[in-house]
N, C-alpha and C. Protein backbone atom coordinates (compact mmCIF):
# COMPACT_ATOMS: atom_id res chain seq x y z
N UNK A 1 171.64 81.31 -4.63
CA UNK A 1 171.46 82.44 -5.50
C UNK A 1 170.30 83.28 -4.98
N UNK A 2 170.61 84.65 -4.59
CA UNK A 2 169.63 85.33 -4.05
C UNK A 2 168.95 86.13 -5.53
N UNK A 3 167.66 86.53 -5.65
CA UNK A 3 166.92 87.45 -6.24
C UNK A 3 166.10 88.65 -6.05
N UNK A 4 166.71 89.68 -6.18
CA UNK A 4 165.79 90.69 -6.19
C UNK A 4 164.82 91.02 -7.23
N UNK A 5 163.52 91.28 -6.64
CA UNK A 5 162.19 91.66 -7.38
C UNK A 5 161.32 92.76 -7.31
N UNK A 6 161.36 93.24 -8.33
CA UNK A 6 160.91 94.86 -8.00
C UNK A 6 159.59 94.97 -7.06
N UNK A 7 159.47 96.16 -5.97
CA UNK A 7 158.23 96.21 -5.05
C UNK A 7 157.85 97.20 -5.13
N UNK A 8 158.13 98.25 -5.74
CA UNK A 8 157.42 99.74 -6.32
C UNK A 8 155.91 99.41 -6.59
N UNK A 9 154.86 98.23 -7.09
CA UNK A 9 153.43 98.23 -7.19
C UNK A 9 153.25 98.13 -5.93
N UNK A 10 153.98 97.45 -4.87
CA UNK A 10 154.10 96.79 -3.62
C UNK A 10 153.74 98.08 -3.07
N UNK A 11 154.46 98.91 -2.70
CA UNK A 11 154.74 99.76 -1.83
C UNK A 11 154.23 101.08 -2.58
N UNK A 12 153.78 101.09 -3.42
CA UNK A 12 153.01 102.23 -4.30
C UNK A 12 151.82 102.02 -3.72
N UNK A 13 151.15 101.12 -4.08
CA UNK A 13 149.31 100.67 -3.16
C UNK A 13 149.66 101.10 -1.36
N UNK A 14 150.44 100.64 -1.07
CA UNK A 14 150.82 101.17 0.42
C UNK A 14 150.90 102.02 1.17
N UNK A 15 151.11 103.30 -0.14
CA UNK A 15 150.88 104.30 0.30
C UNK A 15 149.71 105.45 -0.35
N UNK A 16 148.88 104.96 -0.60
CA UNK A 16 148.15 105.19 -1.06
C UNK A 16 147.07 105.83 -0.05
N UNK A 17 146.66 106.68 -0.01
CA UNK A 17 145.17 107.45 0.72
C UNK A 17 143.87 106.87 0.36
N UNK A 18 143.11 106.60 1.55
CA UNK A 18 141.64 106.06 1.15
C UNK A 18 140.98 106.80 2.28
N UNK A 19 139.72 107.39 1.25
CA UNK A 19 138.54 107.97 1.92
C UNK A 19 138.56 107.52 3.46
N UNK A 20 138.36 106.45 3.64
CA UNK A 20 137.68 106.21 5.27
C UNK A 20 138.67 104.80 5.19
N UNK A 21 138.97 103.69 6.29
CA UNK A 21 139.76 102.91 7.04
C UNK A 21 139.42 102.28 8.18
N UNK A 22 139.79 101.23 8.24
CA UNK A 22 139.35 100.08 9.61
C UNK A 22 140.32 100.97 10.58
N UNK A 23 139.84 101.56 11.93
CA UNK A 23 141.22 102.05 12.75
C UNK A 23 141.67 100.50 12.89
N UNK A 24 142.95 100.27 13.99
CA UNK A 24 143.77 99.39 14.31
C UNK A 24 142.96 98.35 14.96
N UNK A 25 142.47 98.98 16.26
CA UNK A 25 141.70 98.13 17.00
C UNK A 25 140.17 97.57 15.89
N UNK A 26 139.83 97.89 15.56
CA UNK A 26 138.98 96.62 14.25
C UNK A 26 139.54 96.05 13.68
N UNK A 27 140.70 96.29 13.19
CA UNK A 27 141.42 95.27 12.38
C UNK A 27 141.56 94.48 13.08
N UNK A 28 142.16 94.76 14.66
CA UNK A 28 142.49 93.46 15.20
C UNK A 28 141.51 92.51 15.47
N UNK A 29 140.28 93.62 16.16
CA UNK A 29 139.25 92.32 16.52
C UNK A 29 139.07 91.38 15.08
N UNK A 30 138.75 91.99 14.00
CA UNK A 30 138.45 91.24 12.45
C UNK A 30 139.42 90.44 12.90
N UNK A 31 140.55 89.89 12.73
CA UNK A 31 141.51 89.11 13.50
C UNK A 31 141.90 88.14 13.73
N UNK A 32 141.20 88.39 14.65
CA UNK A 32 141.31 87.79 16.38
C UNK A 32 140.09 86.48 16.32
N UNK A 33 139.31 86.55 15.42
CA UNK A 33 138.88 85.17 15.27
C UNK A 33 138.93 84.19 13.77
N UNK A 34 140.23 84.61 13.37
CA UNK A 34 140.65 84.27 12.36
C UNK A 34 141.96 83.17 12.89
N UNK A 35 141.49 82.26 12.91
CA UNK A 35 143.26 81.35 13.17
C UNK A 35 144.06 81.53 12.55
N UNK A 36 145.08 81.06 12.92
CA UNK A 36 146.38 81.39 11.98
C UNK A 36 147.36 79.79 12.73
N UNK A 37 148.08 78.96 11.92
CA UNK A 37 149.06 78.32 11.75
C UNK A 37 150.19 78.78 12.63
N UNK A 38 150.71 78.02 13.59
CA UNK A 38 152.09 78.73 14.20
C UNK A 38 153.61 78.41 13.91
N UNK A 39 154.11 79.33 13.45
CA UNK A 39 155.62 78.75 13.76
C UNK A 39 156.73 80.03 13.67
N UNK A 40 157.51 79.35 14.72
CA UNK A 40 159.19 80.09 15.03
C UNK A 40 160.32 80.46 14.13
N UNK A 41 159.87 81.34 13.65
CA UNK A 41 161.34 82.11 12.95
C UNK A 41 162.48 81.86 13.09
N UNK A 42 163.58 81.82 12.88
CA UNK A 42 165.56 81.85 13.14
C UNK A 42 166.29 82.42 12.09
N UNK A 43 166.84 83.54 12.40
CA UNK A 43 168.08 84.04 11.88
C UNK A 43 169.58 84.60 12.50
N UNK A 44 170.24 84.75 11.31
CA UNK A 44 171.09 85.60 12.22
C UNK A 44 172.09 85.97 11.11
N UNK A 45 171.92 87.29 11.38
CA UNK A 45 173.23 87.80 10.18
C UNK A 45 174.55 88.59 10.62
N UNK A 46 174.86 87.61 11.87
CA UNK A 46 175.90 88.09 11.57
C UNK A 46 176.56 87.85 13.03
N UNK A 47 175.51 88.54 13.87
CA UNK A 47 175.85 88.86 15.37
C UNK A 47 175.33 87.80 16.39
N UNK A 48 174.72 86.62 15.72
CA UNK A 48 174.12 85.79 16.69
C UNK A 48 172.38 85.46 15.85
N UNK A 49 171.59 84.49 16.79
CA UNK A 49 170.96 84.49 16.40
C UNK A 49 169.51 84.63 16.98
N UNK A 50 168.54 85.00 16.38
CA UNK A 50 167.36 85.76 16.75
C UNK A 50 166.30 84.38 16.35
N UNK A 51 165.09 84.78 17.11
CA UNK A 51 163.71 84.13 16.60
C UNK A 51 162.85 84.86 17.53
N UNK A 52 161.23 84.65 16.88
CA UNK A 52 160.39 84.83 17.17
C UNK A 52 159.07 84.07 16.55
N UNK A 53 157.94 84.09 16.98
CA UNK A 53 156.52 83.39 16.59
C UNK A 53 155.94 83.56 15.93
N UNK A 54 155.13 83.59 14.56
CA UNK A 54 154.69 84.24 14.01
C UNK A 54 153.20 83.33 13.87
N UNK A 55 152.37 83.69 12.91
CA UNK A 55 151.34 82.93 12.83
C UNK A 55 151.02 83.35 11.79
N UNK A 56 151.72 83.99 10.71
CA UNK A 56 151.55 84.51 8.95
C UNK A 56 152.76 83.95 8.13
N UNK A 57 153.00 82.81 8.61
CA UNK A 57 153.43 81.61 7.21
C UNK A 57 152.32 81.29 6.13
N UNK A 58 152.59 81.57 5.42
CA UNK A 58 151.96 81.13 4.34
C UNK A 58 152.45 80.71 3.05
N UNK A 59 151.92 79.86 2.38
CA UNK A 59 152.71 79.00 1.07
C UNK A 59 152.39 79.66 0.10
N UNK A 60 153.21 79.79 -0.80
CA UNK A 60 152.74 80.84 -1.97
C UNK A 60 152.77 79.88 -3.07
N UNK A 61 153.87 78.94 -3.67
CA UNK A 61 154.24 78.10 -4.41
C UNK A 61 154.74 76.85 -4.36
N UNK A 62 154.51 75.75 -4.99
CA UNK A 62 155.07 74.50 -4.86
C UNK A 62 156.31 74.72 -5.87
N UNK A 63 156.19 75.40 -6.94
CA UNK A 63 156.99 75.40 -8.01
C UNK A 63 157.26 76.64 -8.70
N UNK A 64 158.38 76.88 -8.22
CA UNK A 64 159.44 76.65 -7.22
C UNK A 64 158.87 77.50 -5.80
N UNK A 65 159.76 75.75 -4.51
CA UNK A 65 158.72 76.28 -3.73
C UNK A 65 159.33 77.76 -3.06
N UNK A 66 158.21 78.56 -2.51
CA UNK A 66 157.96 79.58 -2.14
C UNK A 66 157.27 79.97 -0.96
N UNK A 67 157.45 80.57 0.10
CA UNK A 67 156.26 81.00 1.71
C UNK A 67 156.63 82.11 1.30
N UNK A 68 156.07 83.37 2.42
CA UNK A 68 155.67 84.59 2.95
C UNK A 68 155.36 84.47 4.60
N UNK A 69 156.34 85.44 5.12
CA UNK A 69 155.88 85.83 6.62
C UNK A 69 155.92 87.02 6.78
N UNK A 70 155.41 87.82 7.52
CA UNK A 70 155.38 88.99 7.82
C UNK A 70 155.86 88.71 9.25
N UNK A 71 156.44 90.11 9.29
CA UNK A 71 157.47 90.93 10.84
C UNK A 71 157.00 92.81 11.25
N UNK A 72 156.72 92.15 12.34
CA UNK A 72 156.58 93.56 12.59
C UNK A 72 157.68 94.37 13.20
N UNK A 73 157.58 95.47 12.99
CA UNK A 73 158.68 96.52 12.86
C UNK A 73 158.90 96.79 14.53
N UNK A 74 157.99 96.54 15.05
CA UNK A 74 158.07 96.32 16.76
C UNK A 74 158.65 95.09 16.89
N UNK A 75 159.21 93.99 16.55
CA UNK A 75 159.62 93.07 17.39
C UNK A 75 161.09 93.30 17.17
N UNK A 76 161.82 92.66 18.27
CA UNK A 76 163.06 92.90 18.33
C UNK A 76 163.94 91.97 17.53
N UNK A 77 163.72 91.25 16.98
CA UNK A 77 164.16 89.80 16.25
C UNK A 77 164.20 91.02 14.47
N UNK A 78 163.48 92.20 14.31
CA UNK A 78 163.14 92.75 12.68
C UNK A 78 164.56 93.41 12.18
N UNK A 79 165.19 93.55 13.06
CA UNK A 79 166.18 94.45 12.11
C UNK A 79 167.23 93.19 11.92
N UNK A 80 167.24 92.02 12.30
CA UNK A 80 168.27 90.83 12.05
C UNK A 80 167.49 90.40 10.90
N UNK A 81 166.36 90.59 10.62
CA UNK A 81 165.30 89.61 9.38
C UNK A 81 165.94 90.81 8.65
N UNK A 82 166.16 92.08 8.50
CA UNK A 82 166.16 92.95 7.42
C UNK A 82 166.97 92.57 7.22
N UNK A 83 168.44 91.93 7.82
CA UNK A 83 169.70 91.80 6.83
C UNK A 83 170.03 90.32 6.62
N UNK A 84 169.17 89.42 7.40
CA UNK A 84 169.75 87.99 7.09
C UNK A 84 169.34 87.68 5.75
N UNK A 85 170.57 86.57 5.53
CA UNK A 85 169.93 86.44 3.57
C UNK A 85 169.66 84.60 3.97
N UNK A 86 169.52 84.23 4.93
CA UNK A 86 168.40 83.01 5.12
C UNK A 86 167.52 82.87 6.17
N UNK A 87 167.01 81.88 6.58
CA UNK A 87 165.97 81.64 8.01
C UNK A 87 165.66 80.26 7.87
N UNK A 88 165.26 80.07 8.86
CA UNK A 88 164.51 78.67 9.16
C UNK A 88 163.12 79.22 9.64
N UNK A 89 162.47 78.19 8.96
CA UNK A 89 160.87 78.46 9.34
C UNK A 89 160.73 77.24 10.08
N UNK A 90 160.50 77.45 11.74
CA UNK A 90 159.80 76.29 12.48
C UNK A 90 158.19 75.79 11.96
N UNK A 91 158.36 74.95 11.72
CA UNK A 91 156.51 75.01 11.16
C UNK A 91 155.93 73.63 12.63
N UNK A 92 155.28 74.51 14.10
CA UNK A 92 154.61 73.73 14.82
C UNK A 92 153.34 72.92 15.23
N UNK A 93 153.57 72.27 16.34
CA UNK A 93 152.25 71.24 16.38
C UNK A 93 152.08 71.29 17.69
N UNK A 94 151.05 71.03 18.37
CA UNK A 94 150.49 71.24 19.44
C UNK A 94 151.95 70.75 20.70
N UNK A 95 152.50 69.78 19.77
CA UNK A 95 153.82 69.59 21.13
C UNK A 95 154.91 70.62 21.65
N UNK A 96 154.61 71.72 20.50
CA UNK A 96 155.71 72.90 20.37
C UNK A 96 154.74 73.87 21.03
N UNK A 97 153.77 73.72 22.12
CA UNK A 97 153.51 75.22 21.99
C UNK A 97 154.27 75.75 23.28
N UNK A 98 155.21 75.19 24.03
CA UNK A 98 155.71 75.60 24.86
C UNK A 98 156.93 76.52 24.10
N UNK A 99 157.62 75.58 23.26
CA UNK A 99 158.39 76.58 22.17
C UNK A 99 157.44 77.97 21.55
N UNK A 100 156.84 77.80 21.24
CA UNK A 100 155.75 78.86 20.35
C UNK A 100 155.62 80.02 21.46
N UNK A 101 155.48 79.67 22.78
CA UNK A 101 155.06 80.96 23.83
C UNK A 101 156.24 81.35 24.25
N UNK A 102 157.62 80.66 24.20
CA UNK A 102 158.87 81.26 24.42
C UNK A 102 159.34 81.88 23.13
N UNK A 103 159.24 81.63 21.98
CA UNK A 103 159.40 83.11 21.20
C UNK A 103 158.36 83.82 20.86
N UNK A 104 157.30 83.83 21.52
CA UNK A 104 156.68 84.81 21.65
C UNK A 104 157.01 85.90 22.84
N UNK A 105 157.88 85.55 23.73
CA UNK A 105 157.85 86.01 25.23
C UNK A 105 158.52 87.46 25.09
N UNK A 106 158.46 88.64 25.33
CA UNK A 106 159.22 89.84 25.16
C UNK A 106 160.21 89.53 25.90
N UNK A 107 161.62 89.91 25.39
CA UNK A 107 162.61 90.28 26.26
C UNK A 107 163.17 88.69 26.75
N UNK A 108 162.86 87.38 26.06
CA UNK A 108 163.67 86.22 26.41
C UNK A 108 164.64 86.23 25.64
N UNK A 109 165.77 85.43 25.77
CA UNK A 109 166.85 85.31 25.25
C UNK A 109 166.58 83.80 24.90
N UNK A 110 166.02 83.37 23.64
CA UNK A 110 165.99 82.46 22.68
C UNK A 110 166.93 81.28 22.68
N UNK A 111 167.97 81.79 22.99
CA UNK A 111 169.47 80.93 22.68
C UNK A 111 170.32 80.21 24.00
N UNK A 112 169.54 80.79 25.36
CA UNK A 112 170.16 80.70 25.99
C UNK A 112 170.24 78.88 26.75
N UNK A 113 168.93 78.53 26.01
CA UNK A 113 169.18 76.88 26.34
C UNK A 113 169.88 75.72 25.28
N UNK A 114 170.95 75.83 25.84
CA UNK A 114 171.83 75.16 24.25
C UNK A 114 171.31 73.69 23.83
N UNK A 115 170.84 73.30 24.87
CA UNK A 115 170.17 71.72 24.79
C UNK A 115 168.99 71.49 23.87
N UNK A 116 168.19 72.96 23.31
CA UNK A 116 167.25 73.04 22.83
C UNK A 116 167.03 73.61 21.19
N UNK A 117 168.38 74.18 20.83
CA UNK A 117 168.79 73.65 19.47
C UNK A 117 170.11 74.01 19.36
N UNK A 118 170.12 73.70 17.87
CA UNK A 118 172.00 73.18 17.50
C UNK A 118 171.99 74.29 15.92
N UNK A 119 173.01 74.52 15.66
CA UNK A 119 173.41 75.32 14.20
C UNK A 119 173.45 73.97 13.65
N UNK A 120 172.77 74.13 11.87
CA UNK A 120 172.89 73.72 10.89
C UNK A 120 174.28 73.38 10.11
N UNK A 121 174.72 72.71 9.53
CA UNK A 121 175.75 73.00 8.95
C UNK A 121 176.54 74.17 7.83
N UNK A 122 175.24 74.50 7.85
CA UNK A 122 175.05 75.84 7.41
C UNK A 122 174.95 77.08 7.91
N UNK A 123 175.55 77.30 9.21
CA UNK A 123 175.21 77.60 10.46
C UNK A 123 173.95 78.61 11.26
N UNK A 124 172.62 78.78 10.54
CA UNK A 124 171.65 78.51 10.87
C UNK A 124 170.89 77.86 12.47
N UNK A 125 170.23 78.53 12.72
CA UNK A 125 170.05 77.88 14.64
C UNK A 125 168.45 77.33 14.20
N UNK A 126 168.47 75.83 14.57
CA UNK A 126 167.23 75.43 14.42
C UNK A 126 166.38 74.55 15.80
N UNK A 127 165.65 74.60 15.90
CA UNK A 127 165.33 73.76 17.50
C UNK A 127 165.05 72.64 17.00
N UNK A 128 165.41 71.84 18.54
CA UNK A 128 165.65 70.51 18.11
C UNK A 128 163.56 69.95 18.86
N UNK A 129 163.46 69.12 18.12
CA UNK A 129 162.07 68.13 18.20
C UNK A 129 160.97 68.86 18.01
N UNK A 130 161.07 69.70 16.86
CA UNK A 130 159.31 70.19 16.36
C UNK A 130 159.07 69.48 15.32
N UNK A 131 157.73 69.96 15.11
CA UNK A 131 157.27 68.70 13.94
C UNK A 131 157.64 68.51 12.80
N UNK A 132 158.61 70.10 12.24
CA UNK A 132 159.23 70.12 11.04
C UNK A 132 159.71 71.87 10.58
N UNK A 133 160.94 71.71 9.80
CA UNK A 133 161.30 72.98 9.94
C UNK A 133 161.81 72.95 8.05
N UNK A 134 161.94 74.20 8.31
CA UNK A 134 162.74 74.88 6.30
C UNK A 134 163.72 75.61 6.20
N UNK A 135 164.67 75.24 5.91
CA UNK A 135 165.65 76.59 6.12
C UNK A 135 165.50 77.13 4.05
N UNK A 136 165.47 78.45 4.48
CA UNK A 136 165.01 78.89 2.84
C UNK A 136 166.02 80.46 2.87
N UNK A 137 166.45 80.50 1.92
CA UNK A 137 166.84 82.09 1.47
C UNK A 137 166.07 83.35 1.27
N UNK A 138 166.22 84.28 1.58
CA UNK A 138 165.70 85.23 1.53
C UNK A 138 165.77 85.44 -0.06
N UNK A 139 164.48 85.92 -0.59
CA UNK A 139 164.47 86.99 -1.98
C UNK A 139 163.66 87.80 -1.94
N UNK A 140 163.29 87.96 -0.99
CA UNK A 140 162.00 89.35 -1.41
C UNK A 140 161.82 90.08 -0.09
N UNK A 141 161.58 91.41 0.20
CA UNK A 141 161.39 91.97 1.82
C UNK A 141 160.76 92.66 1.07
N UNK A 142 159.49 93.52 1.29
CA UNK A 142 158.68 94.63 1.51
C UNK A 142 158.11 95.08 2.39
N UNK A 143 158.26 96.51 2.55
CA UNK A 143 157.67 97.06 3.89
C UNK A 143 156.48 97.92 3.19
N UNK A 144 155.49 96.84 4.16
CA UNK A 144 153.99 97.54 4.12
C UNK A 144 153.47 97.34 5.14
N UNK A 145 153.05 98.74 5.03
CA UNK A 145 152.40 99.26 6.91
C UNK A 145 153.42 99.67 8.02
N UNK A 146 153.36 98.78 9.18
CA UNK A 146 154.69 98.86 9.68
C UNK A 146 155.17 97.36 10.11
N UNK A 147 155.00 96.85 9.05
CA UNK A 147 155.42 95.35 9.12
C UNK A 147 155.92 95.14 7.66
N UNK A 148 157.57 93.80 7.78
CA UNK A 148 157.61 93.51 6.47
C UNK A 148 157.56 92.45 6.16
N UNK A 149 156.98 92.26 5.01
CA UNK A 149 156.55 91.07 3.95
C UNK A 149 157.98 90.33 3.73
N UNK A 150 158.37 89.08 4.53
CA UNK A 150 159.52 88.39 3.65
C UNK A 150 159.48 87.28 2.85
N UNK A 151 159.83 87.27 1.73
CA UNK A 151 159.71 86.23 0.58
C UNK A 151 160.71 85.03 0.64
N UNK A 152 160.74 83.73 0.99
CA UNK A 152 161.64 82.88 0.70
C UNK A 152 161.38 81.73 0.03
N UNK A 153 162.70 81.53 -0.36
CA UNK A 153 162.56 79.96 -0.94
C UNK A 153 163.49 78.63 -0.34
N UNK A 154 162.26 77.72 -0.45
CA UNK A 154 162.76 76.92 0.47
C UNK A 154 164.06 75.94 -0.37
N UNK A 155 165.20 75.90 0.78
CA UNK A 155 166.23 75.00 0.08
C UNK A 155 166.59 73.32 0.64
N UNK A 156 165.47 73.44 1.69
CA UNK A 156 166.02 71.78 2.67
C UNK A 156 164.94 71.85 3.98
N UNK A 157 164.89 70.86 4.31
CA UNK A 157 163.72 70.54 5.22
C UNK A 157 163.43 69.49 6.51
N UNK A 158 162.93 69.40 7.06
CA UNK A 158 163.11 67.96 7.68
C UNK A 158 161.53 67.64 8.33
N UNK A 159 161.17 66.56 8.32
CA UNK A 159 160.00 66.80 9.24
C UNK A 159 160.29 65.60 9.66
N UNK A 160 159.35 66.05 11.28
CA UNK A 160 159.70 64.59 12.27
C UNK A 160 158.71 64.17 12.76
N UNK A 161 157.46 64.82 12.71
CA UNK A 161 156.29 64.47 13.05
C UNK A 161 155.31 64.60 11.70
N UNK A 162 154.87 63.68 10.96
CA UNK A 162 154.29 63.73 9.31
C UNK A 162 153.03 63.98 9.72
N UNK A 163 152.12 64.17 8.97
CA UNK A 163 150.62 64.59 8.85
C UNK A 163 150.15 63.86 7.62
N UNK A 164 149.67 62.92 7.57
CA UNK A 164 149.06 61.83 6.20
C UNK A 164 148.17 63.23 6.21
N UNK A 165 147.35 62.71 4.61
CA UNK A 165 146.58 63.59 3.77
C UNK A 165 145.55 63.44 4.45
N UNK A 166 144.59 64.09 4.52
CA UNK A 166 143.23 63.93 5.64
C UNK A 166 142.97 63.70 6.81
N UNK A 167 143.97 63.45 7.48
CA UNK A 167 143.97 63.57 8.98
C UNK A 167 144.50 64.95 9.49
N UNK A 168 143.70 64.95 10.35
CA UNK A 168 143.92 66.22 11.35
C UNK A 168 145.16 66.63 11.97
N UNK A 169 146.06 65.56 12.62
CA UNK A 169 146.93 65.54 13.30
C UNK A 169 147.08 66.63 14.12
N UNK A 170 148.30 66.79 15.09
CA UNK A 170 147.80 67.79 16.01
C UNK A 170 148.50 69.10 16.19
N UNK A 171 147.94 70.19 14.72
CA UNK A 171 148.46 71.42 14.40
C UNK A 171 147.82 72.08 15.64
N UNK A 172 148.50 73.26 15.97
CA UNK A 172 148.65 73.99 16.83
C UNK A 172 148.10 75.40 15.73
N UNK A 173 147.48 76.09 16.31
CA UNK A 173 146.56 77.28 15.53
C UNK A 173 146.47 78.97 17.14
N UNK A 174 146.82 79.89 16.47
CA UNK A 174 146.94 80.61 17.26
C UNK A 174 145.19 81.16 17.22
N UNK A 175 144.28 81.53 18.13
CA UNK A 175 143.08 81.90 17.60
C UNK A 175 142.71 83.03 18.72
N UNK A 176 141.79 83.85 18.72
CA UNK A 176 141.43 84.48 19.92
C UNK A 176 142.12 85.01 20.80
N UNK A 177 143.59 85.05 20.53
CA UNK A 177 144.12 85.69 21.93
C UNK A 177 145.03 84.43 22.27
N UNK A 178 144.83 82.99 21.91
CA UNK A 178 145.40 82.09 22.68
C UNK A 178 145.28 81.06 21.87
N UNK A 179 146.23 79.80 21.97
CA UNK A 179 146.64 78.83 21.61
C UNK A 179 145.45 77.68 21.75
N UNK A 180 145.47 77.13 20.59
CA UNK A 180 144.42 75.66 20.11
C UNK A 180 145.29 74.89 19.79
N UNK A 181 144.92 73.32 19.68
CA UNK A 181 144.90 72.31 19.18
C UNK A 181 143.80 71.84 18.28
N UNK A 182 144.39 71.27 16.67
CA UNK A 182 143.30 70.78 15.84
C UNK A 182 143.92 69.13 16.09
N UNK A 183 142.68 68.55 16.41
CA UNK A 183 142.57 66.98 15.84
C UNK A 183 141.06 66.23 15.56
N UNK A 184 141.30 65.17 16.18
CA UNK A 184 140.09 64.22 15.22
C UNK A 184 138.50 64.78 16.02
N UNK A 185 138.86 65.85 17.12
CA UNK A 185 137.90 66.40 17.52
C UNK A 185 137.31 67.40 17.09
N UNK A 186 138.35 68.13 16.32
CA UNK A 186 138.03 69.70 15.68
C UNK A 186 137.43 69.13 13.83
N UNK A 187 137.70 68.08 13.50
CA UNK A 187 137.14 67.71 12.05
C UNK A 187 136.22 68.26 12.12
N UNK A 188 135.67 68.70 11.00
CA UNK A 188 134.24 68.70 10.31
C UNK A 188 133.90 67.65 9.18
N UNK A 189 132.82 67.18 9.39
CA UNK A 189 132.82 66.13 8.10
C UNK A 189 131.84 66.60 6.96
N UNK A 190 132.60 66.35 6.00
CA UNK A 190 132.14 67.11 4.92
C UNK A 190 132.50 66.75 3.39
């Protein structure tokens, strides 16, 4: 069951005029030493299927659960997110970052190693051996800026590499320009 939710406050603040503004390049540096969580997108509505990298997963709700990713209107994978009504969210770990820099890569063709994932029964394209993935429905898209906000909810899951509560384990974090590893070295104790 898909839902639409009104985005008129959404996209009303969006366009909104303000006195003065970060240009682009500050925003990015502000940024750029901000980590971010990595993982691989998948859709396809219709014509095949698309992915790309993102590093703006974020959890919104346990109940009922809920993420947010943003897409930018420059990547070539955005106009398949505007019409697919599901996705899989790769959610990676330091073993995926070879996956993570191939959908990041401009101009690769994602699909072309069949050994490296399989359709869902749902037919959905998910890669095979990351640490854990979501396939969730689309309910919400907003375009703010020139990127859009997509809302899903998650319907099924799998994880193959677990993370106990307080251990580090070995998430993969995009930071600076380039790819990290967190583990029992990056703790802080506290």
């Amino acid at each position: 069951m898909f839902h639409a939710y009104p985005t008129d406050t959404w996209l009303g603040a969006s366009n909104q005029s303000f006195p003065s503004s970060l240009s682009a390049d500050e925003f990015k540096a502000l940024f750029r030493g901000h980590p971010g969580g990595v993982a691989v997108i998948t859709a396809d509505a219709g014509e095949g299927p698309v992915a790309l990298t993102v590093s703006s997963v974020v959890s919104v709700s346990a109940e009922p659960p809920l993420l947010i990713f943003s897409v930018s209107a420059l990547s070539s994978a955005s106009e398949v997110l505007s019409r697919a009504e599901t996705v899989v969210v790769h959610l990676l770990d330091a073993h995926d970052v070879d996956l993570a820099k191939f959908g990041a890569t401009p101009g690769a063709d994602r699909f072309d190693q069949t050994h490296r994932w399989s359709p869902l029964a749902t037919g959905e394209a998910v890669y095979e051996d990351v640490r854990a993935w979501v396939r969730c429905a689309v309910i919400n898209r907003m375009e703010v800026g020139t990127s859009t906000i997509i809302a899903v909810h998650a319907l099924e899951s799998r994880v193959m590499r677990d993370v106990q509560a307080g251990e580090p384990g070995d998430a993969l974090v995009y930071h600076n320009r380039s790819w990290h590893r967190l583990g029992e070295h990056s703790k802080l104790e506290g």
